[in-house]
Structures are given as C-alpha cells and as structure tokens.
PDB file of N, CA and C in Angstrom:
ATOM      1  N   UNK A   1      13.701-241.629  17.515  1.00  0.00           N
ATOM      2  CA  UNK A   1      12.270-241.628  17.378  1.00  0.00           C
ATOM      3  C   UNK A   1      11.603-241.042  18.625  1.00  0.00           C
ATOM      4  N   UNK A   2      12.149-241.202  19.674  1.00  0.00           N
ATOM      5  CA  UNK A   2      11.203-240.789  20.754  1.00  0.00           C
ATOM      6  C   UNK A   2      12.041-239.549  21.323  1.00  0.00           C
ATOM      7  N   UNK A   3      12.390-238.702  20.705  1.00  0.00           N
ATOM      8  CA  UNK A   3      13.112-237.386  20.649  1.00  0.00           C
ATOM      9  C   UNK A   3      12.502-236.488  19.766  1.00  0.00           C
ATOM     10  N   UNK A   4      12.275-237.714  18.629  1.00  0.00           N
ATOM     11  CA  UNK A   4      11.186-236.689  17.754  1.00  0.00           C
ATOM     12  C   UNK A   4      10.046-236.336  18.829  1.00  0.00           C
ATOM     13  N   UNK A   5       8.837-237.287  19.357  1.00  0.00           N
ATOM     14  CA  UNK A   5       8.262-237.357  19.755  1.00  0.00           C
ATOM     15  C   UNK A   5       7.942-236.453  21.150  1.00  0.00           C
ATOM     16  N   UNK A   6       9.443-236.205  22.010  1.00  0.00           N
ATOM     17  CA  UNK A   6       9.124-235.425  22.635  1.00  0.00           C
ATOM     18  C   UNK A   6       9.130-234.061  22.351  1.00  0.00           C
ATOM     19  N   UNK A   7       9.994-233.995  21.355  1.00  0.00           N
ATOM     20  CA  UNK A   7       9.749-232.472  20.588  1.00  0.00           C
ATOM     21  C   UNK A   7       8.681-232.103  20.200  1.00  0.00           C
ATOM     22  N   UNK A   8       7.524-233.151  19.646  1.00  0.00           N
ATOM     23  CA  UNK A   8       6.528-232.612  18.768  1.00  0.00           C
ATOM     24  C   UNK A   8       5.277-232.206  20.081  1.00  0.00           C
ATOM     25  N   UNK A   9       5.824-232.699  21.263  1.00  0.00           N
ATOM     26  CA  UNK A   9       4.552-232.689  22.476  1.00  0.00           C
ATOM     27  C   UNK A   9       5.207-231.808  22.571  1.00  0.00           C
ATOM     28  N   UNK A  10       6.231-231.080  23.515  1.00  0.00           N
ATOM     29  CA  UNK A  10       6.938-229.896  23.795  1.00  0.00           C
ATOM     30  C   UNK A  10       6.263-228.731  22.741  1.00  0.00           C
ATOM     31  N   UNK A  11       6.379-228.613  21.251  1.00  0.00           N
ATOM     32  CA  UNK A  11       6.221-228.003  20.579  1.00  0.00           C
ATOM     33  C   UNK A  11       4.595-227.905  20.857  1.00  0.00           C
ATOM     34  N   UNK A  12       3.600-228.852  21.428  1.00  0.00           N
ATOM     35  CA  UNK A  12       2.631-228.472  21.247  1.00  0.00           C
ATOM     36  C   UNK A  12       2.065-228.042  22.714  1.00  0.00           C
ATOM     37  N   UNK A  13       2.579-227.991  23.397  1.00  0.00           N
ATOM     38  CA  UNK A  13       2.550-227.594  24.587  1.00  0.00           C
ATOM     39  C   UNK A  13       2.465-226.126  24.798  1.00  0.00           C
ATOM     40  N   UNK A  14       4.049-225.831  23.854  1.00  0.00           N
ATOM     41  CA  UNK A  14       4.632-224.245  23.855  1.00  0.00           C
ATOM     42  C   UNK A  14       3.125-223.593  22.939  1.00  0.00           C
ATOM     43  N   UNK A  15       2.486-224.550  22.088  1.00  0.00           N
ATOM     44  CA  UNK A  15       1.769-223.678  21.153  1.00  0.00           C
ATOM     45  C   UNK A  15       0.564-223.425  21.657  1.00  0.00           C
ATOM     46  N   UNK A  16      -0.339-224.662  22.622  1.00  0.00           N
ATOM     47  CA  UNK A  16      -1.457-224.417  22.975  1.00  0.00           C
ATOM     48  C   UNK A  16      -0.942-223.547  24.489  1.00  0.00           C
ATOM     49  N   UNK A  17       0.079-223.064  25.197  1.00  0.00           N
ATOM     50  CA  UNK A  17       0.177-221.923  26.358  1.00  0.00           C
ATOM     51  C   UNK A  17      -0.133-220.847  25.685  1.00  0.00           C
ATOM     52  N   UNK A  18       0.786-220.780  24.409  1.00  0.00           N
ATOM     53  CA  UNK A  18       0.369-219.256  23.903  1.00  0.00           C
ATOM     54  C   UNK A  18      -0.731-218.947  22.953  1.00  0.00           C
ATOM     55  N   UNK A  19      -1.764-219.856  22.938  1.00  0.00           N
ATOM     56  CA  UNK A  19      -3.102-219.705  22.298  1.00  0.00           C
ATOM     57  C   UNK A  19      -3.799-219.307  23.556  1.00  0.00           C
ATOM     58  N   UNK A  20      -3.280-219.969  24.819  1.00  0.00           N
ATOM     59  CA  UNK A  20      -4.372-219.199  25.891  1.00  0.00           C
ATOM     60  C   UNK A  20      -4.152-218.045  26.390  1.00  0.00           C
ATOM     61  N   UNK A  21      -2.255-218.127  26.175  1.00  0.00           N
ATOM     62  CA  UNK A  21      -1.843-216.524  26.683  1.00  0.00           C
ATOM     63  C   UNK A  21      -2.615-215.315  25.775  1.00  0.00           C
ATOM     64  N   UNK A  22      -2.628-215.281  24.601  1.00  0.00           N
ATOM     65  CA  UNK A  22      -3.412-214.544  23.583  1.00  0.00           C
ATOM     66  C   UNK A  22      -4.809-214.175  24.169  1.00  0.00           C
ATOM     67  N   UNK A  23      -5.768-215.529  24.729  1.00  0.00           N
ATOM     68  CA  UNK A  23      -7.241-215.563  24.768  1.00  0.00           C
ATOM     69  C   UNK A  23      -7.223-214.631  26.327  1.00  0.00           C
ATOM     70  N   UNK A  24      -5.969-214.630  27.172  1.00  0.00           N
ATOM     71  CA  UNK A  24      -5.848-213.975  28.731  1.00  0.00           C
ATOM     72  C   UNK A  24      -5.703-212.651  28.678  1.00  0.00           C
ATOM     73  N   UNK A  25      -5.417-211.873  27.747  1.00  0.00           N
ATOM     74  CA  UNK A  25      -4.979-210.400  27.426  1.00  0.00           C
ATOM     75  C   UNK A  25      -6.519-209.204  27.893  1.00  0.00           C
ATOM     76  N   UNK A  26      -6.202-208.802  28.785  1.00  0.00           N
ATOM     77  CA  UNK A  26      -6.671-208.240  29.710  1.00  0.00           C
ATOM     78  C   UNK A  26      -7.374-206.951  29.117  1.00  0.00           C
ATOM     79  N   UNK A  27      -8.850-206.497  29.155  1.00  0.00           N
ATOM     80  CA  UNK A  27      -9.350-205.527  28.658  1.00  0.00           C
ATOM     81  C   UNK A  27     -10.028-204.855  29.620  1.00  0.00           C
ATOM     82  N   UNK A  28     -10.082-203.462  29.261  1.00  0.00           N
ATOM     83  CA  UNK A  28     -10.620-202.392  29.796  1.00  0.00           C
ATOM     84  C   UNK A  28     -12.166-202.106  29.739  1.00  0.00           C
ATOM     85  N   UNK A  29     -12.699-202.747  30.972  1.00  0.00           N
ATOM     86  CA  UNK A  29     -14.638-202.673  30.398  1.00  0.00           C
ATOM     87  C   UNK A  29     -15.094-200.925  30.286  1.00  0.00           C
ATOM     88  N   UNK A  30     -15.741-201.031  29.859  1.00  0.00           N
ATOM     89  CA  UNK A  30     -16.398-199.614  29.082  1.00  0.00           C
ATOM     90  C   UNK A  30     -16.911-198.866  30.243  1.00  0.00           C
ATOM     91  N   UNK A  31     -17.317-199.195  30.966  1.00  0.00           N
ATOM     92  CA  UNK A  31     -17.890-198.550  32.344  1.00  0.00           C
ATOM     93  C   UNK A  31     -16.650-197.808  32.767  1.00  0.00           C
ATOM     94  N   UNK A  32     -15.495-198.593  32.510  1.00  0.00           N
ATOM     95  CA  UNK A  32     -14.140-197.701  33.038  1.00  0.00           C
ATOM     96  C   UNK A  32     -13.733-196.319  32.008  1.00  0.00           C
ATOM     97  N   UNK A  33     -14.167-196.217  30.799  1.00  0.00           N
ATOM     98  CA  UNK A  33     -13.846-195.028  30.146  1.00  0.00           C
ATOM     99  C   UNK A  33     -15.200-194.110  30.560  1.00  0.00           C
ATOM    100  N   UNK A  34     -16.183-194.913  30.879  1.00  0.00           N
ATOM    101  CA  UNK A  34     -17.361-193.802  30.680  1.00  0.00           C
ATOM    102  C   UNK A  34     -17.232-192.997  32.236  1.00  0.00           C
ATOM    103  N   UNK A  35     -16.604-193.457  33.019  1.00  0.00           N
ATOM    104  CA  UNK A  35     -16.330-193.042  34.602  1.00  0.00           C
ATOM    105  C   UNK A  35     -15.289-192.002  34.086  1.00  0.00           C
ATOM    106  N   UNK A  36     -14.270-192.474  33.293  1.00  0.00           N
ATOM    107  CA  UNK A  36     -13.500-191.043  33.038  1.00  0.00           C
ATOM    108  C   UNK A  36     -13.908-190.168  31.795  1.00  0.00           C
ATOM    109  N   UNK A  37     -14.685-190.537  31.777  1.00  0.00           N
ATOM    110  CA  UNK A  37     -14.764-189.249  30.436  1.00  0.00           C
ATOM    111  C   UNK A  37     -13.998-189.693  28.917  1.00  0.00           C
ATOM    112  N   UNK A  38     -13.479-190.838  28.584  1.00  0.00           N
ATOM    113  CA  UNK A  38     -12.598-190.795  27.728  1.00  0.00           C
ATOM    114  C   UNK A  38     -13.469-192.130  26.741  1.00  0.00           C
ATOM    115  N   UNK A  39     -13.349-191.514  25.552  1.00  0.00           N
ATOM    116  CA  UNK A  39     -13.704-193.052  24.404  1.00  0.00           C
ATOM    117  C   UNK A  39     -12.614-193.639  23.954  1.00  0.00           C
ATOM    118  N   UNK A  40     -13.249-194.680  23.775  1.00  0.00           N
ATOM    119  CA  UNK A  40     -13.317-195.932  23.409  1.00  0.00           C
ATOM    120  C   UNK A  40     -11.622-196.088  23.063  1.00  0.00           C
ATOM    121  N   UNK A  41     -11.442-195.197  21.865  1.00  0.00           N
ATOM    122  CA  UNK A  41      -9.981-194.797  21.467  1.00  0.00           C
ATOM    123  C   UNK A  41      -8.907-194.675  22.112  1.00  0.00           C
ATOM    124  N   UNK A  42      -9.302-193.689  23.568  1.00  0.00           N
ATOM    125  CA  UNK A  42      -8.162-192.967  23.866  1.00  0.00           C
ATOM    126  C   UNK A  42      -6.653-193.964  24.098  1.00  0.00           C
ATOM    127  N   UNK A  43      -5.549-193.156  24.027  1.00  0.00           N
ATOM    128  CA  UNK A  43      -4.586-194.138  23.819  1.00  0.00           C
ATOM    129  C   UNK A  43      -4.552-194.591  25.182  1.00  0.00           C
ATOM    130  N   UNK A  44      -3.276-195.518  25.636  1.00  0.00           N
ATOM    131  CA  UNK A  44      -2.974-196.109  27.110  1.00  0.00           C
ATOM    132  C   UNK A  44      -2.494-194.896  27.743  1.00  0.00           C
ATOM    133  N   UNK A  45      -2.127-194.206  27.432  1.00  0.00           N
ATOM    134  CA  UNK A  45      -1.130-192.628  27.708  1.00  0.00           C
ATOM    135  C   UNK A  45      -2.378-191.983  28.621  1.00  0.00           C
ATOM    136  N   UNK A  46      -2.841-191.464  28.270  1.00  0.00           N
ATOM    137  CA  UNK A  46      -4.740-190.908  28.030  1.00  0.00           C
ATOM    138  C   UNK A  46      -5.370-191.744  28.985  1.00  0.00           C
ATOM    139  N   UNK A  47      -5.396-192.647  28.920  1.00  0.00           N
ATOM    140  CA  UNK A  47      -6.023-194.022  30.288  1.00  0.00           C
ATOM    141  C   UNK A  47      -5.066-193.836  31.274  1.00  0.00           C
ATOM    142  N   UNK A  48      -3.872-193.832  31.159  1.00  0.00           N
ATOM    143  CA  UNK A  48      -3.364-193.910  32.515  1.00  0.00           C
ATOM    144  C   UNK A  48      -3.336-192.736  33.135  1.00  0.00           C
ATOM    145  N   UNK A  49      -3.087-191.615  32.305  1.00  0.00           N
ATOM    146  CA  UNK A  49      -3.522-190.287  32.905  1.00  0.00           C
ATOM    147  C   UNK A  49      -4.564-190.106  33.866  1.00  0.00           C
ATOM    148  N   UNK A  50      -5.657-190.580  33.448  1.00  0.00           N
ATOM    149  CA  UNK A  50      -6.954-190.268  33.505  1.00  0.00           C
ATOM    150  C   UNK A  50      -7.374-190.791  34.602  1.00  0.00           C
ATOM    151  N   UNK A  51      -6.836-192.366  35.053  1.00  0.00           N
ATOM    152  CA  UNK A  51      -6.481-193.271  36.038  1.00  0.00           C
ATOM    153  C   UNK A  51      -6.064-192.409  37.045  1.00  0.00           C
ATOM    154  N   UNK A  52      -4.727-192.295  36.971  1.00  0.00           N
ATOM    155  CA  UNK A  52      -4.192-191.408  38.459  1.00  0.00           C
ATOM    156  C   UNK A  52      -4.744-190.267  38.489  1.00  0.00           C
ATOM    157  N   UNK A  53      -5.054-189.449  37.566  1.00  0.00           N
ATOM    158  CA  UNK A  53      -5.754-188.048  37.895  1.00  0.00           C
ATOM    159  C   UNK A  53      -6.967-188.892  39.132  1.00  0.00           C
ATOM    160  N   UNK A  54      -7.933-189.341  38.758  1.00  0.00           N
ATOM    161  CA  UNK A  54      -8.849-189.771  39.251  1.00  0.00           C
ATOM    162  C   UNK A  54      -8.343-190.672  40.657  1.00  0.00           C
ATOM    163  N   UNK A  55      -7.528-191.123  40.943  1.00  0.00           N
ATOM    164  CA  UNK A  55      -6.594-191.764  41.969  1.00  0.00           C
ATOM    165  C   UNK A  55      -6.386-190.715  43.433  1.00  0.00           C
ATOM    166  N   UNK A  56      -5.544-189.626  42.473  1.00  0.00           N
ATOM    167  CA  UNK A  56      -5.209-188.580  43.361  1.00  0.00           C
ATOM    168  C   UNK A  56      -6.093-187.379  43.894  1.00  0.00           C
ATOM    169  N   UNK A  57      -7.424-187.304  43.234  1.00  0.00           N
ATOM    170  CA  UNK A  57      -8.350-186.594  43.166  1.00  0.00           C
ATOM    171  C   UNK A  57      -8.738-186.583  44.678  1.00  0.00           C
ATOM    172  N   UNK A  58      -8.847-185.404  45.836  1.00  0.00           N
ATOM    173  CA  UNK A  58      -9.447-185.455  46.707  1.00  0.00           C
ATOM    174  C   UNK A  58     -10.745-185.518  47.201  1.00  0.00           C
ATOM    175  N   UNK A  59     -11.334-185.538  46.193  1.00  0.00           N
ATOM    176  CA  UNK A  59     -13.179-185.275  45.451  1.00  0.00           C
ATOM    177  C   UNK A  59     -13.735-186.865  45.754  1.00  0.00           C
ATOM    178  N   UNK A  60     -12.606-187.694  45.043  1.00  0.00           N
ATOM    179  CA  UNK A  60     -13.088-189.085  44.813  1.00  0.00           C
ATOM    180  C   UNK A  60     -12.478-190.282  45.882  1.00  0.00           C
ATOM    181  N   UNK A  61     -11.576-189.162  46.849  1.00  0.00           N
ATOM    182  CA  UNK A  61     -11.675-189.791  48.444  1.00  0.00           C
ATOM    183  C   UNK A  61      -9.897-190.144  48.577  1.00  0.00           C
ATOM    184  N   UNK A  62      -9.315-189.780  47.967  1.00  0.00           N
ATOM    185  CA  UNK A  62      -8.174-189.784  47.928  1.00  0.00           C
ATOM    186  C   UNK A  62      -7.526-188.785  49.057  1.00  0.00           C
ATOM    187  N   UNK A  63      -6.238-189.166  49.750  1.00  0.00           N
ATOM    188  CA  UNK A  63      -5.978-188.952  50.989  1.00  0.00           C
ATOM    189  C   UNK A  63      -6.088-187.487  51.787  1.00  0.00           C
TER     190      UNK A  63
END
C-alpha cells in the first residue's frame, strides 16, 4: 500500500515538472526578427543564420 502511494506522488511529481517544462520553452520576441529582417516564419536555420551574420558584422561592432 504505501508503494502504491509512493508511486502515485512520484508519478505526479514527474507529471507536474513536465507541465512546467512545456510552460518554460523559450521564445523568440518579435523585435528580434524585425532587427533582422526575417518573419515571423522563418525557419531556426534562417534565425540562426541571420543571428551570426549579424554577430560577425563589423557595422554592428563586431571585432
């Protein structure tokens, strides 16, 4: 009985971490595509490009 019991807390433990891990998933604010030029869409490929282009850019103070 109290094996059940710790299983069913364990189990709810594991379930409410990954309801917050879900709610923690990290987004890209819009100010950051409109700085590169890219909508809403573009894939992660396209963002990260766009990222280091803008990184390495000597314009935007890069070394």
């Amino acid at each position: 009985m109290i094996s059940k019991l710790w299983l069913r807390l364990v189990m709810f433990v594991c379930a409410f971490a990954l309801a917050g891990a879900v709610q923690a998933i990290p987004s890209v604010p819009d100010a950051t595509y409109e700085a590169l030029g890219l909508d809403r869409g573009a894939s992660p490929k396209e963002l990260h490009e766009a990222l280091v282009k803008r990184y390495k850019d000597p314009e935007q103070g890069a070394g």
